[in-house]
C-alpha atoms as a PDB file:
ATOM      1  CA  UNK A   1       0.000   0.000   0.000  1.00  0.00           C
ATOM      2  CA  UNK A   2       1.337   3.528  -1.005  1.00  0.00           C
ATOM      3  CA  UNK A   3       1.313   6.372   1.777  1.00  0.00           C
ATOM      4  CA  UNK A   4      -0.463   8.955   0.116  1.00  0.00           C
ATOM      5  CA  UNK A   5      -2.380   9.665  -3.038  1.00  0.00           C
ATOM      6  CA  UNK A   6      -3.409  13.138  -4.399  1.00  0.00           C
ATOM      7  CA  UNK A   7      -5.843  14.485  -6.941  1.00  0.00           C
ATOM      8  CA  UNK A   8      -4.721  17.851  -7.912  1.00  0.00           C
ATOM      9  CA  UNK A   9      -6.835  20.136 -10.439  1.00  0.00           C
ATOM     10  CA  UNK A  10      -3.852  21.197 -13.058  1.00  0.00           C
ATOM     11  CA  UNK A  11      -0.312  20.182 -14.002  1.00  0.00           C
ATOM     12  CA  UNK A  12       0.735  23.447 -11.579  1.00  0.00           C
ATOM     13  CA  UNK A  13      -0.696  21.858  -8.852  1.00  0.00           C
ATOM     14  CA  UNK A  14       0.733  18.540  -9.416  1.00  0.00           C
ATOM     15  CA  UNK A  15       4.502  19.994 -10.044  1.00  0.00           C
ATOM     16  CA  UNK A  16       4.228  22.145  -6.916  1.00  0.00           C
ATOM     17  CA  UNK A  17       3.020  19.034  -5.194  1.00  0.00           C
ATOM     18  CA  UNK A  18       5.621  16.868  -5.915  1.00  0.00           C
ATOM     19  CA  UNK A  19       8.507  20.070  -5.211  1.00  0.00           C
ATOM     20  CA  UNK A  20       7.050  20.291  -2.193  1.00  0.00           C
ATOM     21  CA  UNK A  21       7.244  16.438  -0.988  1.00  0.00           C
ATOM     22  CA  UNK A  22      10.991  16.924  -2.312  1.00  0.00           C
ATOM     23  CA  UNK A  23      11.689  19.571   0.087  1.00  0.00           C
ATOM     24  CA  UNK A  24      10.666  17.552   2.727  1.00  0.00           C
ATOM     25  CA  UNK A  25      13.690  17.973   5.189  1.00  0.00           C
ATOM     26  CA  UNK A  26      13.622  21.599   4.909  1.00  0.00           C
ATOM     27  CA  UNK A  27       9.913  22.045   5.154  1.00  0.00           C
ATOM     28  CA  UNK A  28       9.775  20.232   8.242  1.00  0.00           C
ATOM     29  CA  UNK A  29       7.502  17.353   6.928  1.00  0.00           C
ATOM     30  CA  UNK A  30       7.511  13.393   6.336  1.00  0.00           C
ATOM     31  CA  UNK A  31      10.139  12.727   4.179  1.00  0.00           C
ATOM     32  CA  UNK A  32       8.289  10.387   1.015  1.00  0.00           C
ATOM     33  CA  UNK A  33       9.838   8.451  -1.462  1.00  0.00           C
ATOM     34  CA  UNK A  34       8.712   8.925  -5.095  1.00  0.00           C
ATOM     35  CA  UNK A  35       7.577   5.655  -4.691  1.00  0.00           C
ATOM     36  CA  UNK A  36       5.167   6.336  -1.714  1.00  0.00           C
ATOM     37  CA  UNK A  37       2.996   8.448  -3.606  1.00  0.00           C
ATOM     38  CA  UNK A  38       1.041   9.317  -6.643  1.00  0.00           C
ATOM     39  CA  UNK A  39      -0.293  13.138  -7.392  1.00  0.00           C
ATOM     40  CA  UNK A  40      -3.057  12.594 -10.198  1.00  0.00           C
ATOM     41  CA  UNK A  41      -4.272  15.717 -12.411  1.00  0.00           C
ATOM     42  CA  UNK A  42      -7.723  15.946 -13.125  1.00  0.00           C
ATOM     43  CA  UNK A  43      -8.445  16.294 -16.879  1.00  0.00           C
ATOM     44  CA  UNK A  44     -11.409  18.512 -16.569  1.00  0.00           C
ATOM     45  CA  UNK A  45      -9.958  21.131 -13.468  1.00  0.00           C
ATOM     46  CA  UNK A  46     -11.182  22.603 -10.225  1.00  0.00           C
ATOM     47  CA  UNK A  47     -14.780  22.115 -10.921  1.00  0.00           C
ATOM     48  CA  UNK A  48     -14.627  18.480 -11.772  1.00  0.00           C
ATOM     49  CA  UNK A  49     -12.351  18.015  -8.440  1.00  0.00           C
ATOM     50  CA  UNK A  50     -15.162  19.765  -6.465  1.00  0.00           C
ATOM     51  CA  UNK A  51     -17.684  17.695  -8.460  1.00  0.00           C
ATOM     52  CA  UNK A  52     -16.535  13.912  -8.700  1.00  0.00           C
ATOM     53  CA  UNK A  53     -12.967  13.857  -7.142  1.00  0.00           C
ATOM     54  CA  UNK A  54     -14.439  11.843  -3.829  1.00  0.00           C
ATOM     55  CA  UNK A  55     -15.090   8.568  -6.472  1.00  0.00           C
ATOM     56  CA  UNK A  56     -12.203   9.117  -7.695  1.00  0.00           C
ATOM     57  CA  UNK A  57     -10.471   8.617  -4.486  1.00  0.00           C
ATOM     58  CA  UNK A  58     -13.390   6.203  -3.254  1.00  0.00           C
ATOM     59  CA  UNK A  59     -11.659   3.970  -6.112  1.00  0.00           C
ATOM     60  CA  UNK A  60      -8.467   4.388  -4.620  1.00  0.00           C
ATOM     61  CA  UNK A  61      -9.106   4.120  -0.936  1.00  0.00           C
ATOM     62  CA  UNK A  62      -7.582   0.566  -0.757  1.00  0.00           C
ATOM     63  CA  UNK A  63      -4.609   1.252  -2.279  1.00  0.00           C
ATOM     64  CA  UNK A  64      -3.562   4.476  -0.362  1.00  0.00           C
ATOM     65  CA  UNK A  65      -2.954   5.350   3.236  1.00  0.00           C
ATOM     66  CA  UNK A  66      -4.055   8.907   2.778  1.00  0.00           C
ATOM     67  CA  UNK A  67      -5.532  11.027   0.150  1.00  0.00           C
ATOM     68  CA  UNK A  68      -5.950  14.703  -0.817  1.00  0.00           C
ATOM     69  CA  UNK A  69      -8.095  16.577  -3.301  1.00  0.00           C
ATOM     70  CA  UNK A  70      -7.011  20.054  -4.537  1.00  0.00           C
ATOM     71  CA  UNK A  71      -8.126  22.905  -6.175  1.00  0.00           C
ATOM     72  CA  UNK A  72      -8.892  26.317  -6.602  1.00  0.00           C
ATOM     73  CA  UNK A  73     -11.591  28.369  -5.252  1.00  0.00           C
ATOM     74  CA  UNK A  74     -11.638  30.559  -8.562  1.00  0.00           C
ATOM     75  CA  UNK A  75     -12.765  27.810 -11.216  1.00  0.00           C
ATOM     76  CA  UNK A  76     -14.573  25.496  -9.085  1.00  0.00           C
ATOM     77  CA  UNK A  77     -17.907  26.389 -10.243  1.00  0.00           C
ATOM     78  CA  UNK A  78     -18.643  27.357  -6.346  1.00  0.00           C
ATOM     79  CA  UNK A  79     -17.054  30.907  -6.223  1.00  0.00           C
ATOM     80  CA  UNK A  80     -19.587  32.144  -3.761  1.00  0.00           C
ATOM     81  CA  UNK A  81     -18.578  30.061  -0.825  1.00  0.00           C
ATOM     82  CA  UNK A  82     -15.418  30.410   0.837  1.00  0.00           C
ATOM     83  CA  UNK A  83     -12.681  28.299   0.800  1.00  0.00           C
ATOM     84  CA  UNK A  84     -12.835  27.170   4.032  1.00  0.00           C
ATOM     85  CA  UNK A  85     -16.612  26.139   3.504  1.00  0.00           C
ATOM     86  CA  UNK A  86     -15.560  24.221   0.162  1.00  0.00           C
ATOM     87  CA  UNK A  87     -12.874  22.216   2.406  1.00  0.00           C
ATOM     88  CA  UNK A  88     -15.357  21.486   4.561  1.00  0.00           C
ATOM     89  CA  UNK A  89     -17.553  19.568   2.194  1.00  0.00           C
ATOM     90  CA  UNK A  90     -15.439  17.777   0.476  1.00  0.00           C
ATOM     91  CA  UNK A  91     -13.749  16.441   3.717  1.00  0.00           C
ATOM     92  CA  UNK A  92     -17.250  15.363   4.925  1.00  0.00           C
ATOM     93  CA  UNK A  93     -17.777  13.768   1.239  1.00  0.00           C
ATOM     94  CA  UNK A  94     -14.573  12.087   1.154  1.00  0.00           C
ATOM     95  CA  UNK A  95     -15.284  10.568   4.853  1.00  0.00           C
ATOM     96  CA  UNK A  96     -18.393   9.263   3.562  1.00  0.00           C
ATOM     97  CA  UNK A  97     -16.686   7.676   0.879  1.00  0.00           C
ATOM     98  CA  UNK A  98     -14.039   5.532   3.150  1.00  0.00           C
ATOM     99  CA  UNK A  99     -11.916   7.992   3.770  1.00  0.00           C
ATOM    100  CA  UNK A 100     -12.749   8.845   7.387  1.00  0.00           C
ATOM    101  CA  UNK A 101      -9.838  10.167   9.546  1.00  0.00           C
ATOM    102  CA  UNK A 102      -7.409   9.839   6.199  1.00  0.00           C
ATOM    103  CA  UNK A 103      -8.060  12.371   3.639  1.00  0.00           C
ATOM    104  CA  UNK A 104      -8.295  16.574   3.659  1.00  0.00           C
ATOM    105  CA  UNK A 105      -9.223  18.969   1.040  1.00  0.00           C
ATOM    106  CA  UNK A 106      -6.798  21.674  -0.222  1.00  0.00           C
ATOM    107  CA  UNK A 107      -9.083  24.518  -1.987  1.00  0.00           C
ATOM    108  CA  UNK A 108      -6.529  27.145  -2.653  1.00  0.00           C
ATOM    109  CA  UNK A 109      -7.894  30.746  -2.565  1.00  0.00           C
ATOM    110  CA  UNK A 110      -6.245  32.891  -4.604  1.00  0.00           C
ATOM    111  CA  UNK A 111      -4.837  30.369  -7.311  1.00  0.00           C
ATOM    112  CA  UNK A 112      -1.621  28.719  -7.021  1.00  0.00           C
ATOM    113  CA  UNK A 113      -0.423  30.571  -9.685  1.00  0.00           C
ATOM    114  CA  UNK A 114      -0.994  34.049  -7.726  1.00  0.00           C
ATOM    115  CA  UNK A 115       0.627  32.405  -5.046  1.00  0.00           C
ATOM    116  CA  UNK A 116       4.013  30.994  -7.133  1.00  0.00           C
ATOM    117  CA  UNK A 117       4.017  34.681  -9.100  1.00  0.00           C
ATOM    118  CA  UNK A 118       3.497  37.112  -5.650  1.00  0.00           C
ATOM    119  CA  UNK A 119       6.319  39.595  -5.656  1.00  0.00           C
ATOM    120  CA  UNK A 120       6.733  38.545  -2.011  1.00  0.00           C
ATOM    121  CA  UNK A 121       9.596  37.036  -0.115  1.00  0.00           C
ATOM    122  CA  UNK A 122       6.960  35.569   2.039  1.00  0.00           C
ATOM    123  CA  UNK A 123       6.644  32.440  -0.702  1.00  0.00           C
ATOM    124  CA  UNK A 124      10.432  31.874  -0.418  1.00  0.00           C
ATOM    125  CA  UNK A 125      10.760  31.761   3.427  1.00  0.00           C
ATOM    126  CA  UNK A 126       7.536  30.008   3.470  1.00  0.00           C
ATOM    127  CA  UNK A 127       9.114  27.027   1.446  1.00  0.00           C
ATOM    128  CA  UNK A 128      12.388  27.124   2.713  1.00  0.00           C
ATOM    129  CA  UNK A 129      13.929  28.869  -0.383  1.00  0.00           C
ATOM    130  CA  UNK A 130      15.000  31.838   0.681  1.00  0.00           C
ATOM    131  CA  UNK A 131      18.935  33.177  -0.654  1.00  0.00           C
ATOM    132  CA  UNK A 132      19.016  29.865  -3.312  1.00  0.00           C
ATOM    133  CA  UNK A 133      20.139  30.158  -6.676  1.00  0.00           C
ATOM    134  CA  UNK A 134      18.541  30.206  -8.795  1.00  0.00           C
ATOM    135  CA  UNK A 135      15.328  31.616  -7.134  1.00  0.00           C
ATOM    136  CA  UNK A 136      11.768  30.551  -6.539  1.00  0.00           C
ATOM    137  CA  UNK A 137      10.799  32.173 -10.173  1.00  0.00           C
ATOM    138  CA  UNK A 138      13.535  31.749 -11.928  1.00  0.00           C
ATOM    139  CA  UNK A 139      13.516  28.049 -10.864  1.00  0.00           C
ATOM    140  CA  UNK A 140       9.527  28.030 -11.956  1.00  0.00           C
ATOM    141  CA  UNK A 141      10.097  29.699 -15.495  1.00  0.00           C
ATOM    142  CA  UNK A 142      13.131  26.820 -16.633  1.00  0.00           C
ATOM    143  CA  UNK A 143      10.336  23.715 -15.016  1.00  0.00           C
END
């Protein structure tokens, strides 16, 4: 059985996903091999995640430890609630669907792609990139 298994809305997602699970020592987090985990893309985006993501994980539930659905608020077909409202729902969907007590929702408000493109130095200390070469956006235009 894999550790963890993620559905992610866009190829974005899924790169930043898999950087991120790289990083792992200097993030602070579980350290995963490549292969203890899978990051899916979703071919139809947010809304379809929002929509039919949970059966898509239901499928996968006995194969993986732990599963995660991501999106964006802005997309999702759902704009109106907020993104901790969105979370919410899924997480009680995906529960329902045999993933009780192993699974969250990731509904990412503004987009990812505000987020990777901020003008901030916030992003780089944030992900433990702060002073390396190349940096956070030049490292994101060569991917």
């Amino acid at each position: 059985m894999k550790r963890l298994v993620v559905l992610a809305a866009d190829k974005s997602m899924r790169a930043c996903v898999e950087a991120i699970l790289r990083r792992s020592r200097a993030l602070g987090i579980q350290a995963l091999q490549k292969t203890d985990f899978d990051v899916f893309v979703q071919p139809n985006y947010d809304s379809s995640v929002l929509l039919s993501g949970r059966e898509f994980l239901r499928s996968q539930a006995h194969r993986y430890e732990y599963g995660v659905l991501m999106c964006d608020r802005i997309g999702c077909g759902r704009e109106s609630e907020t993104r901790e409202s969105l979370e919410r729902d899924i997480e009680v969907k995906l529960a329902q669907s045999g993933w009780q007590d192993r699974s969250a929702a990731v509904v990412i408000d503004p987009e990812l792609e505000v987020w990777a493109w901020a003008d901030s130095p916030h992003i780089e200390d944030a992900i433990g990139w702060r002073g390396k070469k190349p940096s956070i956006r030049e490292w994101l235009k060569g991917a």
